[in-house]
PDB file of N, CA and C in Angstrom:
ATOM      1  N   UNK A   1       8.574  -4.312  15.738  1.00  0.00           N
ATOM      2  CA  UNK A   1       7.721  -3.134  15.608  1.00  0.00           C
ATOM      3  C   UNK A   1       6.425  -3.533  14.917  1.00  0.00           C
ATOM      4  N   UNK A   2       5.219  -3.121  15.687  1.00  0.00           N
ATOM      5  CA  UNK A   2       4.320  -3.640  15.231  1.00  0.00           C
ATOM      6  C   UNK A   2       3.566  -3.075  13.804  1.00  0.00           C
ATOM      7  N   UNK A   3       3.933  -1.914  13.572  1.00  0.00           N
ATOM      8  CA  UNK A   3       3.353  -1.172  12.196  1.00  0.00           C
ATOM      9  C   UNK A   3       4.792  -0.420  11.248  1.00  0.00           C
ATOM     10  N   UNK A   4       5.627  -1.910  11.483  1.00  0.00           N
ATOM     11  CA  UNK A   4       6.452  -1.615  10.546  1.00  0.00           C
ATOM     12  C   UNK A   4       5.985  -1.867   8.927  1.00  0.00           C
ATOM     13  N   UNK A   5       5.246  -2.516   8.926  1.00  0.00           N
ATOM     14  CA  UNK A   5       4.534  -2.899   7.257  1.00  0.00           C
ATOM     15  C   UNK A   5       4.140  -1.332   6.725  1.00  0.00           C
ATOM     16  N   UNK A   6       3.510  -0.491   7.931  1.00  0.00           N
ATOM     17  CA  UNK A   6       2.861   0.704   7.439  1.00  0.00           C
ATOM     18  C   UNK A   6       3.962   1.727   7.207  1.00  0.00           C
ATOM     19  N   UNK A   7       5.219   1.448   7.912  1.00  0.00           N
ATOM     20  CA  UNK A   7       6.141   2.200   7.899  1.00  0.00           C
ATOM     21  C   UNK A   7       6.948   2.068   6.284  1.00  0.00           C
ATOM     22  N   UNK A   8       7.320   0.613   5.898  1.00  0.00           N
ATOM     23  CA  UNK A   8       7.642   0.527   4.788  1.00  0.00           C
ATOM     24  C   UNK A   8       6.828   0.913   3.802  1.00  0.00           C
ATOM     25  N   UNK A   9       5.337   0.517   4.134  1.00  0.00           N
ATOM     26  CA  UNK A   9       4.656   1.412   2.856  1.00  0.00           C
ATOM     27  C   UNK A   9       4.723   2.229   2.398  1.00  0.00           C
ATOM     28  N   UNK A  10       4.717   3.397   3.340  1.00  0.00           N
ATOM     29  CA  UNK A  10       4.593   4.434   3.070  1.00  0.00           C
ATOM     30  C   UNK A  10       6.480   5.102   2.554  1.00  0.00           C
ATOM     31  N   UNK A  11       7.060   4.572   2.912  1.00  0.00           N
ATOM     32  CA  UNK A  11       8.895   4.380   2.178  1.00  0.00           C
ATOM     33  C   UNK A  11       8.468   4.185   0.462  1.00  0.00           C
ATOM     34  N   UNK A  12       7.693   3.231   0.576  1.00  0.00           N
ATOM     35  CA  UNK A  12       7.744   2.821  -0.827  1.00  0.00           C
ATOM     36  C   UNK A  12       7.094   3.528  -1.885  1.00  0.00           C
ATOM     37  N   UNK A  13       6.098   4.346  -1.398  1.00  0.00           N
ATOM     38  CA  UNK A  13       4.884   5.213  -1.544  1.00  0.00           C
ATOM     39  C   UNK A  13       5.710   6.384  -2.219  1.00  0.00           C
ATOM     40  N   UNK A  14       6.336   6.730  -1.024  1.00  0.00           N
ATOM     41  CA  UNK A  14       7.247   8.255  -1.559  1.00  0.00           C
ATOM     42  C   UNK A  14       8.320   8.267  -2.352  1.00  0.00           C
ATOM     43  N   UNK A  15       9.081   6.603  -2.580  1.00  0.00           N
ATOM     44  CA  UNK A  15      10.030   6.187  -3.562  1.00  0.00           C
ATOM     45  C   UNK A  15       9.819   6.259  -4.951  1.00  0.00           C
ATOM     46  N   UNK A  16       8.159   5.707  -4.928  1.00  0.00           N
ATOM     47  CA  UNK A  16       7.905   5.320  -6.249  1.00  0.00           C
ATOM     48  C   UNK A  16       6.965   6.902  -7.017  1.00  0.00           C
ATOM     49  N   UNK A  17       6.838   7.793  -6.185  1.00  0.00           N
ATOM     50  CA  UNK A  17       6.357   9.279  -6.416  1.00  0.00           C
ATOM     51  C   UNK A  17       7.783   9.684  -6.778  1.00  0.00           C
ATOM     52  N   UNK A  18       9.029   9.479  -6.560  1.00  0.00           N
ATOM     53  CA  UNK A  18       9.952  10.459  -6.546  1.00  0.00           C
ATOM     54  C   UNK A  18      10.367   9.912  -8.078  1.00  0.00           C
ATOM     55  N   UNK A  19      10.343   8.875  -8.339  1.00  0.00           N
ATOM     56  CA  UNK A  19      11.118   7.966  -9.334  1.00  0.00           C
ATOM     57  C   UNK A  19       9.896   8.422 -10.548  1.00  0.00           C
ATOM     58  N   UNK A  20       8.566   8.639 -10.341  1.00  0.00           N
ATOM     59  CA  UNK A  20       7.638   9.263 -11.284  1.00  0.00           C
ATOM     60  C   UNK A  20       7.705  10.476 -11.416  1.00  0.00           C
ATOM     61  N   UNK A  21       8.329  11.002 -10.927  1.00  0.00           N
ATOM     62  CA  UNK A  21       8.600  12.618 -10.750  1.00  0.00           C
ATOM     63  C   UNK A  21      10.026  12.855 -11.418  1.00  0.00           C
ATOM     64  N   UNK A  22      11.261  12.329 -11.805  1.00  0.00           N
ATOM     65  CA  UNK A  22      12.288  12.060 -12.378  1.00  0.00           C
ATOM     66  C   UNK A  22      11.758  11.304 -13.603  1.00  0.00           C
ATOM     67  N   UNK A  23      10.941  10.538 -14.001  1.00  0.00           N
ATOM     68  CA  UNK A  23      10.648  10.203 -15.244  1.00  0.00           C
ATOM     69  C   UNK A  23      10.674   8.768 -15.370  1.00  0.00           C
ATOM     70  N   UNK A  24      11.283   7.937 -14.564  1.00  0.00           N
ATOM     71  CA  UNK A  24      11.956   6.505 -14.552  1.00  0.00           C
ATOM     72  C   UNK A  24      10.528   5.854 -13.838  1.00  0.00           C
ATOM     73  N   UNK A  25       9.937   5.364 -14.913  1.00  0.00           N
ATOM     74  CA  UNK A  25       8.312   4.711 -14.672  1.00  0.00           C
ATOM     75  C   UNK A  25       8.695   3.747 -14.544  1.00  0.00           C
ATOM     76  N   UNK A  26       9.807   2.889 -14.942  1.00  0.00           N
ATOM     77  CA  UNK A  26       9.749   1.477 -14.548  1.00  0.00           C
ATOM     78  C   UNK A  26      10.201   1.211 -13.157  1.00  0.00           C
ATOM     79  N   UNK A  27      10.876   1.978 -12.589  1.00  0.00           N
ATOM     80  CA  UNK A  27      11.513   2.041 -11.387  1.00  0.00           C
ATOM     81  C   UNK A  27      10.278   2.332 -10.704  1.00  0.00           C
ATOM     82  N   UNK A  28       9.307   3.219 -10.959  1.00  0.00           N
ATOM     83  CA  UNK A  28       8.107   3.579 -10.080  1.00  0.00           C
ATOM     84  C   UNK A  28       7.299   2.828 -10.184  1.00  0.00           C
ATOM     85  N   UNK A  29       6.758   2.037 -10.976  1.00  0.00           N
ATOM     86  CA  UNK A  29       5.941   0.796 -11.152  1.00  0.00           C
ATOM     87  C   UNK A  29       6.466  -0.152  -9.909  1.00  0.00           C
ATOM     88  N   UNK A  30       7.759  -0.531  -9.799  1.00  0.00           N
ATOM     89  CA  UNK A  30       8.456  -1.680  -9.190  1.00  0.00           C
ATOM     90  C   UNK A  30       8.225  -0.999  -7.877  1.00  0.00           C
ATOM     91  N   UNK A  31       8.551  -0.002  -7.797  1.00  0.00           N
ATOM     92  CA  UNK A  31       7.934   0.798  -6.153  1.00  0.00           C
ATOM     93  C   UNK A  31       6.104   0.492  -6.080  1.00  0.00           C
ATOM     94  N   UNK A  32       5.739   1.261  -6.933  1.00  0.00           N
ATOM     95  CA  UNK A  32       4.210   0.872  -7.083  1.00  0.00           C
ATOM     96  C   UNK A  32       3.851  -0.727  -6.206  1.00  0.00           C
ATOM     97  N   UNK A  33       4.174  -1.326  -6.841  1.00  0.00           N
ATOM     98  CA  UNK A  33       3.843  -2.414  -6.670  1.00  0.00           C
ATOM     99  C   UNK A  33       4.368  -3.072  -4.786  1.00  0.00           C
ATOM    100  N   UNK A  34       5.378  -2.270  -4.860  1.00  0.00           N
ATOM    101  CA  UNK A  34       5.848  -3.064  -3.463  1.00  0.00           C
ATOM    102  C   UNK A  34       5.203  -2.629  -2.252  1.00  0.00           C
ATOM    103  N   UNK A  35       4.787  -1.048  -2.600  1.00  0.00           N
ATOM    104  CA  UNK A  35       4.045  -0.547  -1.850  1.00  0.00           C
ATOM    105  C   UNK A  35       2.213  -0.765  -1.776  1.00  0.00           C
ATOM    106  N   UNK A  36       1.775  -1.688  -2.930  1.00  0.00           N
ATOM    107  CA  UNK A  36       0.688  -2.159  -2.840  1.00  0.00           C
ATOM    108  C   UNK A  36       0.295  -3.671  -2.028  1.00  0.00           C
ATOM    109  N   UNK A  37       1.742  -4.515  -2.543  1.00  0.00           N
ATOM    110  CA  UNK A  37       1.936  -5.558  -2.340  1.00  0.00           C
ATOM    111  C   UNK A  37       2.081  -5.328  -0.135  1.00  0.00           C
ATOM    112  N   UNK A  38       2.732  -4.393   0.191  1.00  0.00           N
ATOM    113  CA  UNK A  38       2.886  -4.163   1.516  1.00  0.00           C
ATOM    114  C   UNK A  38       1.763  -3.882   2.100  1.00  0.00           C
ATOM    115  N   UNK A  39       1.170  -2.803   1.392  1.00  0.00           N
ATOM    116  CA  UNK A  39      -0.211  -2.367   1.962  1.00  0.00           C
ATOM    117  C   UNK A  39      -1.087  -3.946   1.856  1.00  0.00           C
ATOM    118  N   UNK A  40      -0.956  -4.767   1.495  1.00  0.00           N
ATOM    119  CA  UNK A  40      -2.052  -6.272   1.502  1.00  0.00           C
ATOM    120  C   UNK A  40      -1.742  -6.828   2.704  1.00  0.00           C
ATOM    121  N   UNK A  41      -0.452  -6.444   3.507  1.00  0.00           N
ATOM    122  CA  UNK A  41      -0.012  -7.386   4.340  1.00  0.00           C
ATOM    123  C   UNK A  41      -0.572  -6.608   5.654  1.00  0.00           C
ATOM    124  N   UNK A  42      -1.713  -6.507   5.975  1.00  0.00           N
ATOM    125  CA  UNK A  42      -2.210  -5.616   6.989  1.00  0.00           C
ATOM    126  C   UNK A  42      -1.724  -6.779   8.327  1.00  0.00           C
ATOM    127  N   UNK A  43      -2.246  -6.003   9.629  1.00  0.00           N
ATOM    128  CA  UNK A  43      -1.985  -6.843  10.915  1.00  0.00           C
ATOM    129  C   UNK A  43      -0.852  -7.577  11.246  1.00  0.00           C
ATOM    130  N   UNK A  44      -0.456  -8.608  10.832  1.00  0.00           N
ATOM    131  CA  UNK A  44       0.299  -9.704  10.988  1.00  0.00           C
ATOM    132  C   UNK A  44       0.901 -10.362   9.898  1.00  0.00           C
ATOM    133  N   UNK A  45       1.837 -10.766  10.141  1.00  0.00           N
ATOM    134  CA  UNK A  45       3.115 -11.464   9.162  1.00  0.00           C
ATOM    135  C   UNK A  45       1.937 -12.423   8.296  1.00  0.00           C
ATOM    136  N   UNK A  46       1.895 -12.010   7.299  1.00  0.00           N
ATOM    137  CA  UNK A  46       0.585 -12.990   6.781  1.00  0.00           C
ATOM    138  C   UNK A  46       1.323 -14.437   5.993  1.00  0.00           C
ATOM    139  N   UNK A  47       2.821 -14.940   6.364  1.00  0.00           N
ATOM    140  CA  UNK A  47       3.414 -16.291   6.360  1.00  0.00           C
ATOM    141  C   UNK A  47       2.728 -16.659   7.436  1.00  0.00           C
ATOM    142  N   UNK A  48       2.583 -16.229   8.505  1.00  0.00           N
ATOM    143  CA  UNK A  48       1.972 -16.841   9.860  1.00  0.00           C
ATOM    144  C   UNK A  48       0.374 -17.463   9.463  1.00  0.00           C
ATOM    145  N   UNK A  49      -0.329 -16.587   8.970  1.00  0.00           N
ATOM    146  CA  UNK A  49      -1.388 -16.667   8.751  1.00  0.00           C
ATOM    147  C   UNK A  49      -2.300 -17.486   7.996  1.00  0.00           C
ATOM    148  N   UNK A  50      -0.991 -17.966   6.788  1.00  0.00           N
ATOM    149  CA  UNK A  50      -0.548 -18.843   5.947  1.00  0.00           C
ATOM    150  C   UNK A  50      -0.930 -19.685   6.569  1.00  0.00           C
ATOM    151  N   UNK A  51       0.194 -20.026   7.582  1.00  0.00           N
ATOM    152  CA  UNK A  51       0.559 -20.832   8.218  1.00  0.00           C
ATOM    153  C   UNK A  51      -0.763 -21.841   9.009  1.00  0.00           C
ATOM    154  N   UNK A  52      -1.123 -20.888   9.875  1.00  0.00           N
ATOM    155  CA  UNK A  52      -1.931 -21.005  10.550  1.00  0.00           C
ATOM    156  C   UNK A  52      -3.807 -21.412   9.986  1.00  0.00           C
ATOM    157  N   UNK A  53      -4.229 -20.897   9.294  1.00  0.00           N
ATOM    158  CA  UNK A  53      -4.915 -20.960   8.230  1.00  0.00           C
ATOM    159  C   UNK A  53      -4.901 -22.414   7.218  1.00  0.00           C
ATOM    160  N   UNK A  54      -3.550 -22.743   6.935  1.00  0.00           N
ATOM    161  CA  UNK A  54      -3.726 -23.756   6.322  1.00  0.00           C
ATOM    162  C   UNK A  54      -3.633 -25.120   7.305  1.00  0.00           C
ATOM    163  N   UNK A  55      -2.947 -25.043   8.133  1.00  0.00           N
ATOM    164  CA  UNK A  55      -3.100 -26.122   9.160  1.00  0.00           C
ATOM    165  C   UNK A  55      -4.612 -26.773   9.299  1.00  0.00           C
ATOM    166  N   UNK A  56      -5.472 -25.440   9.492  1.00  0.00           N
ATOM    167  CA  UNK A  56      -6.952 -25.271   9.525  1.00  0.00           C
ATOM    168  C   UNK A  56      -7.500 -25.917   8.302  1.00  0.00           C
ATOM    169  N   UNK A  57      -7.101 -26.101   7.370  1.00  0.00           N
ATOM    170  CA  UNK A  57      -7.805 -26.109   6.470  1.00  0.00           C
ATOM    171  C   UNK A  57      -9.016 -24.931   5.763  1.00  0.00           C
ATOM    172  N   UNK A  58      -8.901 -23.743   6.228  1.00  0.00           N
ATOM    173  CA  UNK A  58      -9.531 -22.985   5.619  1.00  0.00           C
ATOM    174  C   UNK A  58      -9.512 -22.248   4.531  1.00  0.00           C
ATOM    175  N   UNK A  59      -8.378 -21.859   4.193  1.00  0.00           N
ATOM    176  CA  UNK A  59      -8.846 -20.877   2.751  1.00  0.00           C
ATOM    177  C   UNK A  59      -7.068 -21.171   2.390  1.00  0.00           C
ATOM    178  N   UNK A  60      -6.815 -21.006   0.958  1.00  0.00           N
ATOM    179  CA  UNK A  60      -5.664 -20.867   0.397  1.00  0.00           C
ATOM    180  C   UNK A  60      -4.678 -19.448   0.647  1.00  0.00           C
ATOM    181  N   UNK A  61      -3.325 -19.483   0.229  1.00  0.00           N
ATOM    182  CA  UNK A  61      -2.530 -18.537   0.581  1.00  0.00           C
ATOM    183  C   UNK A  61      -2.990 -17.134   0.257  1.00  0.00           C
ATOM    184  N   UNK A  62      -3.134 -16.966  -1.515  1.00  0.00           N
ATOM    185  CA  UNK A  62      -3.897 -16.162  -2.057  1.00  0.00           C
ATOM    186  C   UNK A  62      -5.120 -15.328  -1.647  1.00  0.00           C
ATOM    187  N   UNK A  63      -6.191 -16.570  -0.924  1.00  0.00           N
ATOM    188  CA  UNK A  63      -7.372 -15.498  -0.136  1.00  0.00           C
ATOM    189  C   UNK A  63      -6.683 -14.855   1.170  1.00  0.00           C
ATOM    190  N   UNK A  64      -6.220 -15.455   1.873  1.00  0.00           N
ATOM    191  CA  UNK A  64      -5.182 -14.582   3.241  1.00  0.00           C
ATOM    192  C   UNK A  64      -4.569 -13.515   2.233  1.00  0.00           C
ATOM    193  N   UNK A  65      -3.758 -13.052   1.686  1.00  0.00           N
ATOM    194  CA  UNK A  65      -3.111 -12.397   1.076  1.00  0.00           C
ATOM    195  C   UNK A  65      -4.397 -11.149   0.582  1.00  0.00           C
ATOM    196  N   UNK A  66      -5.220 -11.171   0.722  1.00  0.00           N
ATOM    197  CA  UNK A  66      -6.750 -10.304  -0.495  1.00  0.00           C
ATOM    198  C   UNK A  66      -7.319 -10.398   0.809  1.00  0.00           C
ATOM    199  N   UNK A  67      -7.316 -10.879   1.809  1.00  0.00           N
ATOM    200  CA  UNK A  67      -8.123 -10.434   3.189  1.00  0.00           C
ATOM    201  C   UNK A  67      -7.502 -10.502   4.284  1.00  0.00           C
ATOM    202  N   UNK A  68      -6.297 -10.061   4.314  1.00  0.00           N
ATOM    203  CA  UNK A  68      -5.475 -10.007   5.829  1.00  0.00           C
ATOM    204  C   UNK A  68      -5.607  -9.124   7.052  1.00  0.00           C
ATOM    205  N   UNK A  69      -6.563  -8.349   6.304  1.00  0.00           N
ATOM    206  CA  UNK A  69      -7.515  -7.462   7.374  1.00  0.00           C
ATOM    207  C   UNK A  69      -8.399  -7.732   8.215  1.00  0.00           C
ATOM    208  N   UNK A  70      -9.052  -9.385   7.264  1.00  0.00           N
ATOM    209  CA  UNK A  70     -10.197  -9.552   8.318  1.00  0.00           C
ATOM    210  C   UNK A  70      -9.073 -10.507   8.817  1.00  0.00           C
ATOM    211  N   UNK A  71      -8.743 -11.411   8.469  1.00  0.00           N
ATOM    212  CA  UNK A  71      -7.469 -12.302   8.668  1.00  0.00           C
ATOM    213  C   UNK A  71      -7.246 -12.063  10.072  1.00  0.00           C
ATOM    214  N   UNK A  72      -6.337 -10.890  10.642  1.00  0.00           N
ATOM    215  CA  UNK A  72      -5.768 -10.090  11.214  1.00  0.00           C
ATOM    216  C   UNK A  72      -6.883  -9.830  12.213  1.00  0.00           C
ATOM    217  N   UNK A  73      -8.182  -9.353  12.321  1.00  0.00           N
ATOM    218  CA  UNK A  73      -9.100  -9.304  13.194  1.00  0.00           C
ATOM    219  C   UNK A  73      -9.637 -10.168  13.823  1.00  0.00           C
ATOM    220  N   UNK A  74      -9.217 -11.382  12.929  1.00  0.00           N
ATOM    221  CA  UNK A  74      -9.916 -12.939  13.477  1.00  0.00           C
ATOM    222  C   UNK A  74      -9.220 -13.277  14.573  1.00  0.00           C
ATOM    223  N   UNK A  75      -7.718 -13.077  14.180  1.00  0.00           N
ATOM    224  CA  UNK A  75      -6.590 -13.486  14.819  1.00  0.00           C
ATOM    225  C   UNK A  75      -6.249 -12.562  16.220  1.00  0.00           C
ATOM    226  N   UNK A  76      -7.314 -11.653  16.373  1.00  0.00           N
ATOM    227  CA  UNK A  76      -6.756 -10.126  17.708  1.00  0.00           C
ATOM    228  C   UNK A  76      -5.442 -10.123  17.299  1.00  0.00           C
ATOM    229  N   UNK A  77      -4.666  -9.831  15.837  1.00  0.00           N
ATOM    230  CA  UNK A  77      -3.627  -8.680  15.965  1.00  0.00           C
ATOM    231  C   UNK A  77      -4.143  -7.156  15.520  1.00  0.00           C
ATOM    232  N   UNK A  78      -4.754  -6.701  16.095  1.00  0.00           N
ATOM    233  CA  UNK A  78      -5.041  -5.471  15.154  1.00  0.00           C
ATOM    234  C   UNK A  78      -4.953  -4.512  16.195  1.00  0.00           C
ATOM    235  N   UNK A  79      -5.150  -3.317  15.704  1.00  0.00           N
ATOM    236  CA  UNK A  79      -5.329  -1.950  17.090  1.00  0.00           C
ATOM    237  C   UNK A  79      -5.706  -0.943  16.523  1.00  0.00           C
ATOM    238  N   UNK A  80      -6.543  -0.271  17.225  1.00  0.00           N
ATOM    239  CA  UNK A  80      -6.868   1.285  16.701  1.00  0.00           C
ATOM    240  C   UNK A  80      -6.200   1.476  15.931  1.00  0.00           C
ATOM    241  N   UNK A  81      -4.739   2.130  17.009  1.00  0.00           N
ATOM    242  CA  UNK A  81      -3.758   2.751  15.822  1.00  0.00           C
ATOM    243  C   UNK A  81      -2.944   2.188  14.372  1.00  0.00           C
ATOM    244  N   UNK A  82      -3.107   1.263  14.709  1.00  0.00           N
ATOM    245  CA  UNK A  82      -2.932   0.771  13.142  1.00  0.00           C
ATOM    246  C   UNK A  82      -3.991   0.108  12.401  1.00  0.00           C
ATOM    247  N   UNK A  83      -4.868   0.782  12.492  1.00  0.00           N
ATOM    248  CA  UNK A  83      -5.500   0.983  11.724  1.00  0.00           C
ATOM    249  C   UNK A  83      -5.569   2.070  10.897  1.00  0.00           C
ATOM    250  N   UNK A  84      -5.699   3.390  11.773  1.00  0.00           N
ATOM    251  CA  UNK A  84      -5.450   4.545  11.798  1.00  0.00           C
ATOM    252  C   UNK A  84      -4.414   4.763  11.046  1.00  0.00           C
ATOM    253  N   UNK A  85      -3.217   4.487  11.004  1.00  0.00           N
ATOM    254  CA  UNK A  85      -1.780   4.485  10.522  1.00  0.00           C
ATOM    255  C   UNK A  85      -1.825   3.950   9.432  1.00  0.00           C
ATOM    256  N   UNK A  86      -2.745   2.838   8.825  1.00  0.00           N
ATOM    257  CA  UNK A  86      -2.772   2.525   7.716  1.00  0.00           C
ATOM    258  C   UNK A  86      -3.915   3.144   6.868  1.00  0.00           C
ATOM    259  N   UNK A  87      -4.683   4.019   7.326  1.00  0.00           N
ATOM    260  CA  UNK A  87      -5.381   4.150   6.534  1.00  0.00           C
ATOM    261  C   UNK A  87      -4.795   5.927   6.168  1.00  0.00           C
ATOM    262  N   UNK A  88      -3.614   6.298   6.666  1.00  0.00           N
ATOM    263  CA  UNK A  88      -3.494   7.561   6.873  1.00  0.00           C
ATOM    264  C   UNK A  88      -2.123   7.507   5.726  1.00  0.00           C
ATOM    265  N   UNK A  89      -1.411   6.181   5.708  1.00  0.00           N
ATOM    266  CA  UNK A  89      -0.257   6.614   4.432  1.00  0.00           C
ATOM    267  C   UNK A  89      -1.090   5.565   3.619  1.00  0.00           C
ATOM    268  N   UNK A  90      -1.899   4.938   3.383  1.00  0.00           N
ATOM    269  CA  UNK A  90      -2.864   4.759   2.280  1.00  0.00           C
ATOM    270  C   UNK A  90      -3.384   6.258   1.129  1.00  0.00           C
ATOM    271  N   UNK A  91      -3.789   7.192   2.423  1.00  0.00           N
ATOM    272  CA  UNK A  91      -4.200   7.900   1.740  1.00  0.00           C
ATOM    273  C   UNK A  91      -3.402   9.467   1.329  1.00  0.00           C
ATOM    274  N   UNK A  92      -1.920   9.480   2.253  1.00  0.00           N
ATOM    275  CA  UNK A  92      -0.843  10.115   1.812  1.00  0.00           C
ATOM    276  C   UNK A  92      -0.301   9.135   0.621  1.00  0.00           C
ATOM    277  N   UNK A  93      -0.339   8.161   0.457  1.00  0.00           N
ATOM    278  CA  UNK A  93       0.655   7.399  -0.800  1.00  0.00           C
ATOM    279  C   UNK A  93      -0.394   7.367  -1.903  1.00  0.00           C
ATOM    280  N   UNK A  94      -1.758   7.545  -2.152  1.00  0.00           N
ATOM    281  CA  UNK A  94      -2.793   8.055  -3.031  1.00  0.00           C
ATOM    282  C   UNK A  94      -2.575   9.334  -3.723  1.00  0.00           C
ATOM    283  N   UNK A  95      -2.104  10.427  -2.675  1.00  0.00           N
ATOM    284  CA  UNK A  95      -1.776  11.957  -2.772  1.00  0.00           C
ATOM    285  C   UNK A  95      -0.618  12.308  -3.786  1.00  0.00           C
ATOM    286  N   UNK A  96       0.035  11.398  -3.015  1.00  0.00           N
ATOM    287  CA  UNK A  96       2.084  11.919  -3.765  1.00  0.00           C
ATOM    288  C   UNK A  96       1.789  10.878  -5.097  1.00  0.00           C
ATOM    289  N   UNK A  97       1.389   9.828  -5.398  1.00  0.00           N
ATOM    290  CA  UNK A  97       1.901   9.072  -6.721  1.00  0.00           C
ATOM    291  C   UNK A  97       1.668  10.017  -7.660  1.00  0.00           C
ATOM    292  N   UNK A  98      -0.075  10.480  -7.524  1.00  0.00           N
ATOM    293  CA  UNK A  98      -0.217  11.453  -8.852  1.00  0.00           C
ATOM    294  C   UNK A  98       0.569  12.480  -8.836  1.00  0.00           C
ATOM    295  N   UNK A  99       0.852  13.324  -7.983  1.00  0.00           N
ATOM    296  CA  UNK A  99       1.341  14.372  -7.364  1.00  0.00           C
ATOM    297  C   UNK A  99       2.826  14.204  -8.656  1.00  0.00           C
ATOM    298  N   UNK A 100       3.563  13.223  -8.552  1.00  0.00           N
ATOM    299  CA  UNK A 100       4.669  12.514  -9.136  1.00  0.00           C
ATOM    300  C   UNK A 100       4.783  12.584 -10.265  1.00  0.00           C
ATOM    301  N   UNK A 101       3.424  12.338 -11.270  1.00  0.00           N
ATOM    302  CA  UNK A 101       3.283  11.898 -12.224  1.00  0.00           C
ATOM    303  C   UNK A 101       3.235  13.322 -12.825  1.00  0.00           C
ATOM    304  N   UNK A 102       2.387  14.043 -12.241  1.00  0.00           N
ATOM    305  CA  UNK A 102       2.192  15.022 -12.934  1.00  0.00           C
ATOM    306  C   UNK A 102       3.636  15.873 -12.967  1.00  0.00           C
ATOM    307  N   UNK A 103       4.324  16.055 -11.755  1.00  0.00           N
ATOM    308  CA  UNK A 103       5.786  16.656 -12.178  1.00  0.00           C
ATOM    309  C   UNK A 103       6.880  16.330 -13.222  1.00  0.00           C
ATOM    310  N   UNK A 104       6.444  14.584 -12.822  1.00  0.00           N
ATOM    311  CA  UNK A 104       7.182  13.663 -14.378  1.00  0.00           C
ATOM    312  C   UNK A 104       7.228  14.315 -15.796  1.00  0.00           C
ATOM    313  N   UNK A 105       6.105  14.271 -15.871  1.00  0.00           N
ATOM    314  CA  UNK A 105       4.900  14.679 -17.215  1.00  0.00           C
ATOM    315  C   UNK A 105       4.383  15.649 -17.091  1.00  0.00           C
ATOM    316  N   UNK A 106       5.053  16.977 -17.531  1.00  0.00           N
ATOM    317  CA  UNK A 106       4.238  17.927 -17.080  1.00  0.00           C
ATOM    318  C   UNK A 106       3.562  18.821 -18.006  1.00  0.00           C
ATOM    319  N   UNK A 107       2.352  19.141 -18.055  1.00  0.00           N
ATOM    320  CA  UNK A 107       1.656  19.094 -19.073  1.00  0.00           C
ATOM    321  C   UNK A 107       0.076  20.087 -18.773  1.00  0.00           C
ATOM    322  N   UNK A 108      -0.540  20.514 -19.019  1.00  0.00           N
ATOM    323  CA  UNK A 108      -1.782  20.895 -18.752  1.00  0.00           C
ATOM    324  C   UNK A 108      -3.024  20.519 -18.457  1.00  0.00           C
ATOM    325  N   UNK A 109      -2.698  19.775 -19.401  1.00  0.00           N
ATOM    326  CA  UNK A 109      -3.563  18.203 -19.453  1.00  0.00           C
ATOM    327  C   UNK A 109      -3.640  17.383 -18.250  1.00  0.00           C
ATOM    328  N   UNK A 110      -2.387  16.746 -17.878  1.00  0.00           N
ATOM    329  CA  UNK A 110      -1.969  16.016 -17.246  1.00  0.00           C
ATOM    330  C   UNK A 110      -2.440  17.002 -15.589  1.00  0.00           C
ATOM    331  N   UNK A 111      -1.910  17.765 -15.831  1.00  0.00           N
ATOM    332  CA  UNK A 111      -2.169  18.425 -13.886  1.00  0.00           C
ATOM    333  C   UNK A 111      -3.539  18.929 -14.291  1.00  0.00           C
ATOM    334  N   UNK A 112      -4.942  19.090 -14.986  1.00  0.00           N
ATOM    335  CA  UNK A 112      -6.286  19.207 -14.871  1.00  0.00           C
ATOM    336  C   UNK A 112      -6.319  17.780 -14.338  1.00  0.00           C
ATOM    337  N   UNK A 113      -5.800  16.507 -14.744  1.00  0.00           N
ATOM    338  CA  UNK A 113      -6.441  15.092 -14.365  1.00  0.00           C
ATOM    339  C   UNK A 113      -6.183  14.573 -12.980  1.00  0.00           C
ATOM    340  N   UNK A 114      -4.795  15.182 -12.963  1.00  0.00           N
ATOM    341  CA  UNK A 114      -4.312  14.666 -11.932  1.00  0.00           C
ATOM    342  C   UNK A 114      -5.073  15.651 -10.514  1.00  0.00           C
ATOM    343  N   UNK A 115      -5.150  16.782 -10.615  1.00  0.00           N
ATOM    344  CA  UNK A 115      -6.335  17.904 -10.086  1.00  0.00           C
ATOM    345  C   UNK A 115      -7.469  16.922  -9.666  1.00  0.00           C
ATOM    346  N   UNK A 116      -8.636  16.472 -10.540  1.00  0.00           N
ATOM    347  CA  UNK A 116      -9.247  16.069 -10.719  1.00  0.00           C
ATOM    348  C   UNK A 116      -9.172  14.534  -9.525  1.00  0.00           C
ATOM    349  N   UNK A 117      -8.025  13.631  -9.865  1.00  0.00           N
ATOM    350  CA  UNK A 117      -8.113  12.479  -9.146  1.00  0.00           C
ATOM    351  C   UNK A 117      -7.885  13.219  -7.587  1.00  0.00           C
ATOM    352  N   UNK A 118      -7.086  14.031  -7.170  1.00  0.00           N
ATOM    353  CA  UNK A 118      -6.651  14.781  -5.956  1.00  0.00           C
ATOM    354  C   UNK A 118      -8.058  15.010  -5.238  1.00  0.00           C
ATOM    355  N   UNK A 119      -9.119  15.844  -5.972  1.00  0.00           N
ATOM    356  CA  UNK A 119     -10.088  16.017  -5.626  1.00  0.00           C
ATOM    357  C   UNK A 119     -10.867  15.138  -5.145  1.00  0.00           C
ATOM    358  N   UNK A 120     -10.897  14.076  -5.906  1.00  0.00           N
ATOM    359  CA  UNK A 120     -12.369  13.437  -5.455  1.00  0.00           C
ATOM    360  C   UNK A 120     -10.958  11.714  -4.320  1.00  0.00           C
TER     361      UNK A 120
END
């Protein structure tokens, strides 16, 4: 499946909102992260890219990993729709974390800020 990366993201997205919303921040951090770490892996298996890339001699694992987007465009794996698809639970998994936090923590304070990040 070709936008299974976007599919897990967005799994991880709503895991780590639910686990901030129950209170268990370390559990949502560890989601946090997997779902950021997923969202880096745009286009293509970026071991391939690795792969492929270093054969080349062009750039280290780390820069593929921080640009697998252009990576991924160099390479023609990309498509409209996933693009589209990633930029759409990018910005649903933006929505629910705070969304999370503020149910976690619930507070006055806390839902004016979280208001605030929603907004802009």
């Amino acid at each position: 499946m070709h936008h299974s990366k976007s599919v897990l993201s967005l799994l991880a997205g709503i895991i780590c909102a639910y686990f901030a919303a129950v209170g268990e921040h370390t559990t949502a951090l560890i989601w946090w992260i997997t779902n950021r770490t997923l969202d880096g892996l745009d286009g293509t298996v970026v071991v391939k890219l690795a792969d492929a890339m270093h054969q080349h001699h062009l750039c280290s694992f780390r820069f593929i990993t921080s640009t697998a987007g252009v990576v991924a465009r160099r390479f023609k794996k990309t498509s409209d729709f996933g693009g589209y698809l990633d930029i759409v639970v990018d910005f649903f998994v933006y929505g629910i974390i705070p969304l999370g936090i503020a149910i976690g923590e619930p507070s006055f304070h806390r839902f004016v800020i979280v208001c605030a990040l929603e907004i802009t």
